[in-house]
Structures are given as structure tokens and as C-alpha cells.
C-alpha atoms as a PDB file:
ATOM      1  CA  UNK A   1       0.000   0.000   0.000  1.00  0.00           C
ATOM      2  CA  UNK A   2       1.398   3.403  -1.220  1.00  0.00           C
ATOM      3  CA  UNK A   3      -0.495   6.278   0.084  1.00  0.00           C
ATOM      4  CA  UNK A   4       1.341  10.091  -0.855  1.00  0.00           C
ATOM      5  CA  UNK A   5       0.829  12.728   0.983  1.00  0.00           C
ATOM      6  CA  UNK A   6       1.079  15.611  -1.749  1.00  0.00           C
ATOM      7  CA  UNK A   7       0.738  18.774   0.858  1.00  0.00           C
ATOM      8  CA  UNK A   8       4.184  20.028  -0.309  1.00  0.00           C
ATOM      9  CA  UNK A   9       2.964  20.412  -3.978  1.00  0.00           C
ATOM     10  CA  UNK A  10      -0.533  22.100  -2.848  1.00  0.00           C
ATOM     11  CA  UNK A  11       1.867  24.249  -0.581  1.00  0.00           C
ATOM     12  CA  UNK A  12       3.769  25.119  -3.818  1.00  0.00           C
ATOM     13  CA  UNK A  13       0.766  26.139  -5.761  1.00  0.00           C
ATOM     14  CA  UNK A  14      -0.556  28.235  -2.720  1.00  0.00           C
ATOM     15  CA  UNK A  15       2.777  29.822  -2.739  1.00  0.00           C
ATOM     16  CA  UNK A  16       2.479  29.018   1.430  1.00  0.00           C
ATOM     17  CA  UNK A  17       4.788  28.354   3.521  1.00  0.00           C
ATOM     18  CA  UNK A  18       4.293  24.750   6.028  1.00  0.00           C
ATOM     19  CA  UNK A  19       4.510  27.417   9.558  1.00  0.00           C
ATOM     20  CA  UNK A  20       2.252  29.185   7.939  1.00  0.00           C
ATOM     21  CA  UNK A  21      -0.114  26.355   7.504  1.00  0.00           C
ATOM     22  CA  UNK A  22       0.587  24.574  10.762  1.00  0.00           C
ATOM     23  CA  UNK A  23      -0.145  28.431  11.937  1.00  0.00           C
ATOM     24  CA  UNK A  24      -3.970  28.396  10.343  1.00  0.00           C
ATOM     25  CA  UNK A  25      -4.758  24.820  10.828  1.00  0.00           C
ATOM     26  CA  UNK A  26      -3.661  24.642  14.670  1.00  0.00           C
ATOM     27  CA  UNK A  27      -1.238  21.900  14.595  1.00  0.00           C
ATOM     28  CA  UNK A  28       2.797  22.166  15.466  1.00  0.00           C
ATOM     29  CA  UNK A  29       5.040  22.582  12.766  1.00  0.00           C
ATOM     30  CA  UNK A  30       6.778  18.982  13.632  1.00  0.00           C
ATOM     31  CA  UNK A  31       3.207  17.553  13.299  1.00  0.00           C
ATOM     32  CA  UNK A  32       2.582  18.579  10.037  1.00  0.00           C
ATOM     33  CA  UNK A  33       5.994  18.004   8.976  1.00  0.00           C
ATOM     34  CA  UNK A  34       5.341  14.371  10.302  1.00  0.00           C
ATOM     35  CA  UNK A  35       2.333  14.519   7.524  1.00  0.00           C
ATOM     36  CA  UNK A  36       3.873  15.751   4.858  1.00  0.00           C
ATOM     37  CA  UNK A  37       6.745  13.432   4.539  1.00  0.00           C
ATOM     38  CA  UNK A  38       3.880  10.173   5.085  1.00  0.00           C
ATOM     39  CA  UNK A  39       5.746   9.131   8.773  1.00  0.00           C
ATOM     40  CA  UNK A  40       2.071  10.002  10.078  1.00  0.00           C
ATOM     41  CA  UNK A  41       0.114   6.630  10.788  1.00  0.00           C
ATOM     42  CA  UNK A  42      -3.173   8.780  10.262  1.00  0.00           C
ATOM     43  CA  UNK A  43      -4.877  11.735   9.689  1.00  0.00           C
ATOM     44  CA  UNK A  44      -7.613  13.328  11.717  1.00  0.00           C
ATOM     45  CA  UNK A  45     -10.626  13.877   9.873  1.00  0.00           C
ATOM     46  CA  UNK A  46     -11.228  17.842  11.422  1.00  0.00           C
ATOM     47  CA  UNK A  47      -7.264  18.075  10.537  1.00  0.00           C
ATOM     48  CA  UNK A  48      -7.621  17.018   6.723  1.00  0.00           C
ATOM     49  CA  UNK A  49     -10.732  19.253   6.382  1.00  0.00           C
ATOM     50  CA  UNK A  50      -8.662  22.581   7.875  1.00  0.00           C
ATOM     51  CA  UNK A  51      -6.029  21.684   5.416  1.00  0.00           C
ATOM     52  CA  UNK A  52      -8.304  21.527   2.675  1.00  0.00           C
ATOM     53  CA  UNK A  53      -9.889  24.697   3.979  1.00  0.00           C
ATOM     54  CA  UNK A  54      -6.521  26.767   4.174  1.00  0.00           C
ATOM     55  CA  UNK A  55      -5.732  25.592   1.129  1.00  0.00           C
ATOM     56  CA  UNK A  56      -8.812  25.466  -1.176  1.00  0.00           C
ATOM     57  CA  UNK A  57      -8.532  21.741  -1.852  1.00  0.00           C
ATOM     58  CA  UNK A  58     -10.111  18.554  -1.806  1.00  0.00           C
ATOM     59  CA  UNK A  59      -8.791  15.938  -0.132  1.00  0.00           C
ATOM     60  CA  UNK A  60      -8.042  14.159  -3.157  1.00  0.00           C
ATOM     61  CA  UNK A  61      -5.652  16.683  -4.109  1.00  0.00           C
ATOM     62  CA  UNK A  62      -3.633  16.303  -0.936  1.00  0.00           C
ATOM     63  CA  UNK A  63      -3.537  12.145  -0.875  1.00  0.00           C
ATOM     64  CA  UNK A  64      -3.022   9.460  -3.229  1.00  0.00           C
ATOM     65  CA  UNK A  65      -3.133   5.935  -3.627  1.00  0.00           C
ATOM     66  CA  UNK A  66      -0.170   4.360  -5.889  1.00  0.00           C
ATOM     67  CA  UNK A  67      -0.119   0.498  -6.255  1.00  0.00           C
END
């Protein structure tokens, strides 16, 4: 099972910076470093939707599934 975390490239496109992020969302940098680089055994539902929030996303855009 290959599940990507793709925050980085949303980042990117947002032109935001991850403190920033962590900032809005309410989470500690480290923890959302943790999710970005897919070390993160889940995801919170209420975290994935401020995410997707900050960043004007679905959550499809932030994770894949690779085979």
C-alpha cells in the first residue's frame, strides 16, 4: 500500500509556507511536517478538512493511492 501525501505540492501552488499552515490549521510545525513526509500513521478527519480549507482543496488533491 502506497499512500502520498502531496501537501508540499498544494503548498507550492498556494505559494504558502508549512509554519504558515501549521499556523492556520492549529497543529505544530513537527506535526505537520510528520504529515507531509507520510511518517504520520493517520490523519484526523477535522485536521484534513482545515487543510483543505486553508488551502482550497479537496482531499483528493492532498492524498493518493499508488499500487
Amino acid at each position: 500500500m502506497a499512500i502520498i501525501i502531496n501537501i508540499d505540492v498544494m503548498l507550492a501552488k498556494r505559494k504558502m509556507k508549512s509554519k504558515n499552515l501549521a499556523q492556520q490549521i492549529g497543529i505544530t510545525p513537527a506535526n505537520l511536517s510528520i504529515l507531509k513526509t507520510g511518517r504520520a500513521k493517520g490523519i484526523r478527519f477535522e485536521t484534513l478538512d482545515a487543510i483543505c480549507k486553508v488551502l482550497e482543496c479537496k482531499p483528493g488533491d492532498i492524498i493518493d493511492y499508488i499500487e
